[in-house]
Each structure stands twice: as C-alpha cells, then as structure tokens.
Protein backbone atom coordinates (compact mmCIF):
# COMPACT_ATOMS: atom_id res chain seq x y z
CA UNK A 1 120.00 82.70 87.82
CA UNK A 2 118.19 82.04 84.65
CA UNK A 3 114.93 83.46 86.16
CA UNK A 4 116.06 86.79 86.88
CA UNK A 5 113.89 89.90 84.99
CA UNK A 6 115.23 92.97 84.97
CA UNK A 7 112.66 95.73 84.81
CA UNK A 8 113.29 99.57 83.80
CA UNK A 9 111.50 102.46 83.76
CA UNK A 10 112.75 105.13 82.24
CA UNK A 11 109.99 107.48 83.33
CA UNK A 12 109.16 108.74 79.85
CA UNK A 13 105.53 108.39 80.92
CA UNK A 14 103.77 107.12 83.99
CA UNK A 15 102.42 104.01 82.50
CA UNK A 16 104.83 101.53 85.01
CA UNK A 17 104.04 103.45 87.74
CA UNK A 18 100.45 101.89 90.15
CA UNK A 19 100.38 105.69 91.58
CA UNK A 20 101.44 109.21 91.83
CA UNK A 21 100.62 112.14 93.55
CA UNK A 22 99.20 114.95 91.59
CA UNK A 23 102.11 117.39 92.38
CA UNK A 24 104.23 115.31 90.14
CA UNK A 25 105.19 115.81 86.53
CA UNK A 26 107.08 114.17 84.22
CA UNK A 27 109.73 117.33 83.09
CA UNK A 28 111.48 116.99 79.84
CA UNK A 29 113.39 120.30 79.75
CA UNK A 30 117.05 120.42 79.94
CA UNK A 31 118.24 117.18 79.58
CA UNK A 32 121.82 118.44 79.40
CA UNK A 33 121.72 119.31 82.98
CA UNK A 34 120.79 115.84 84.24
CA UNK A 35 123.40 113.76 82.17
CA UNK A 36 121.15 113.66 79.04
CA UNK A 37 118.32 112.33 80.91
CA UNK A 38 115.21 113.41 78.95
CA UNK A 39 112.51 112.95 81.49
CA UNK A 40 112.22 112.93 84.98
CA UNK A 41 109.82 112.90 87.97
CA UNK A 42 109.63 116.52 89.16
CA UNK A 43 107.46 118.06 91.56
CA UNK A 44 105.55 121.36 91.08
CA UNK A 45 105.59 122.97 94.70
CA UNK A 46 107.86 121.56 97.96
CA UNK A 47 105.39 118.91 99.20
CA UNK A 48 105.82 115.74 100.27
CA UNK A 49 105.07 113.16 97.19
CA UNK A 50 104.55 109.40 96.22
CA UNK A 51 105.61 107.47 93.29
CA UNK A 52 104.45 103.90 94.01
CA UNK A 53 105.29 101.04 91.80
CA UNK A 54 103.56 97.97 92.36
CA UNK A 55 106.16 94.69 91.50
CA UNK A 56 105.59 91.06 92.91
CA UNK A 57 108.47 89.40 93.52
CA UNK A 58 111.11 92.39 93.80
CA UNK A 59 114.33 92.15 95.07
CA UNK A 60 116.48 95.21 94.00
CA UNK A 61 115.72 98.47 93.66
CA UNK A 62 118.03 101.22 91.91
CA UNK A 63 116.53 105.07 91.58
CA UNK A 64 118.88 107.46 90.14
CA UNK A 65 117.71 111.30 91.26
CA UNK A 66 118.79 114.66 90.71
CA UNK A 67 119.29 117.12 93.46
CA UNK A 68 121.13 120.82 93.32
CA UNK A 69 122.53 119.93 97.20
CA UNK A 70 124.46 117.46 98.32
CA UNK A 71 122.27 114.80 100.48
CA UNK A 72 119.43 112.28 100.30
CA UNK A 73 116.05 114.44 99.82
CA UNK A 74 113.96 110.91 99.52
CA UNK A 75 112.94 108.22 101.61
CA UNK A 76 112.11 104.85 100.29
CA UNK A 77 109.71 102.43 101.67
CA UNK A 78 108.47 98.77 100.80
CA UNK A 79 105.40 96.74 101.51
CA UNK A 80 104.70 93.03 100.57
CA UNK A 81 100.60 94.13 101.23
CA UNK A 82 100.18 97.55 100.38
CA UNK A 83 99.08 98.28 103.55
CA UNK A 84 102.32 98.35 105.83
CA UNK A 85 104.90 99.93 104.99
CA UNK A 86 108.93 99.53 106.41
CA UNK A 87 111.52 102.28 105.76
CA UNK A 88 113.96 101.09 103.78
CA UNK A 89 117.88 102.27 104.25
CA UNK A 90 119.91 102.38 100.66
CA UNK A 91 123.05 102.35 99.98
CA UNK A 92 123.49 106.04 98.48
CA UNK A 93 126.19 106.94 95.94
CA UNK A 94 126.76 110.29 95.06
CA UNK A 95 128.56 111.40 91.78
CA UNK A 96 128.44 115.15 90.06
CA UNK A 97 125.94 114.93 87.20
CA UNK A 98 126.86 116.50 83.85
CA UNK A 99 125.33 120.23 84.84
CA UNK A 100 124.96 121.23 81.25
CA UNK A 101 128.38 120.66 80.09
C-alpha cells in the first residue's frame, strides 16, 4: 500500500482539470451556504456540462456537490482511452450541508 497517491482538487482554479465546458465557472460567493466551501464548479445557464480530469492509473473517485433538491443531478463516466466512455454507478451519500448557519 506504500504506492498509493492521493490526489485533491479543491477546485480553487481549473488548473487539475484536462477540460471544461465554457458554461462553467468557478463561484466563490457564499461559502457559508456550502459548508465553508470557498469555490465550486457552477454552471451559468441549465445545460448539460463536462468537467474532465485526465488521471492514469485511477482507482477511486470521490466528488462532493451541492444541490438545493434532494437527488443525483450528475452522471459520471470513465474511459481508459478518451474515446469510450462507460457510465459509472456511485455509491451516493446524502447529508444536509451547512445552509448558511
């Protein structure tokens, strides 16, 4: 287990990230509504959007999001070419966030 790397982004710019689409922001308002998280992916209109990360040799995958309803608003995919893509199925947990208190 000695060869294990741990990788985070904590999306405080784009630089990890291989591509984006160009609805996306990074929004740094409010971070006492999403658990003092101080910046996040957002999008600017209700369109489908990509955040790709490109990582050789990944295993596990953790993405913490924000949503105002209850559900899974994203669907994640993986590819081992960038070409073909598979659907992946994660386990989802959902927990109430801080909302501003």
């Amino acid at each position: 287990m000695s060869n294990i790397l741990v990788r985070t982004d904590d999306l405080n710019n784009l630089d990890q990230t291989y591509y984006y689409t160009n609805s996306l922001y990074l929004d740094e308002s409010n971070a006492a509504y999403f658990d003092n998280d101080h910046s996040r992916a957002a999008r600017t209109m209700l369109t489908d959007d990509e955040i790709v990360w490109k990582q050789t040799g990944l295993k596990v995958f953790q993405a913490i999001t924000y949503s105002n309803k209850e559900g899974n608003y994203f669907d994640y995919f993986t590819s081992v070419n960038g070409i073909d893509w598979d659907k992946a199925f994660p386990t989802v947990t959902v927990s109430q966030g801080s909302g501003g208190g």
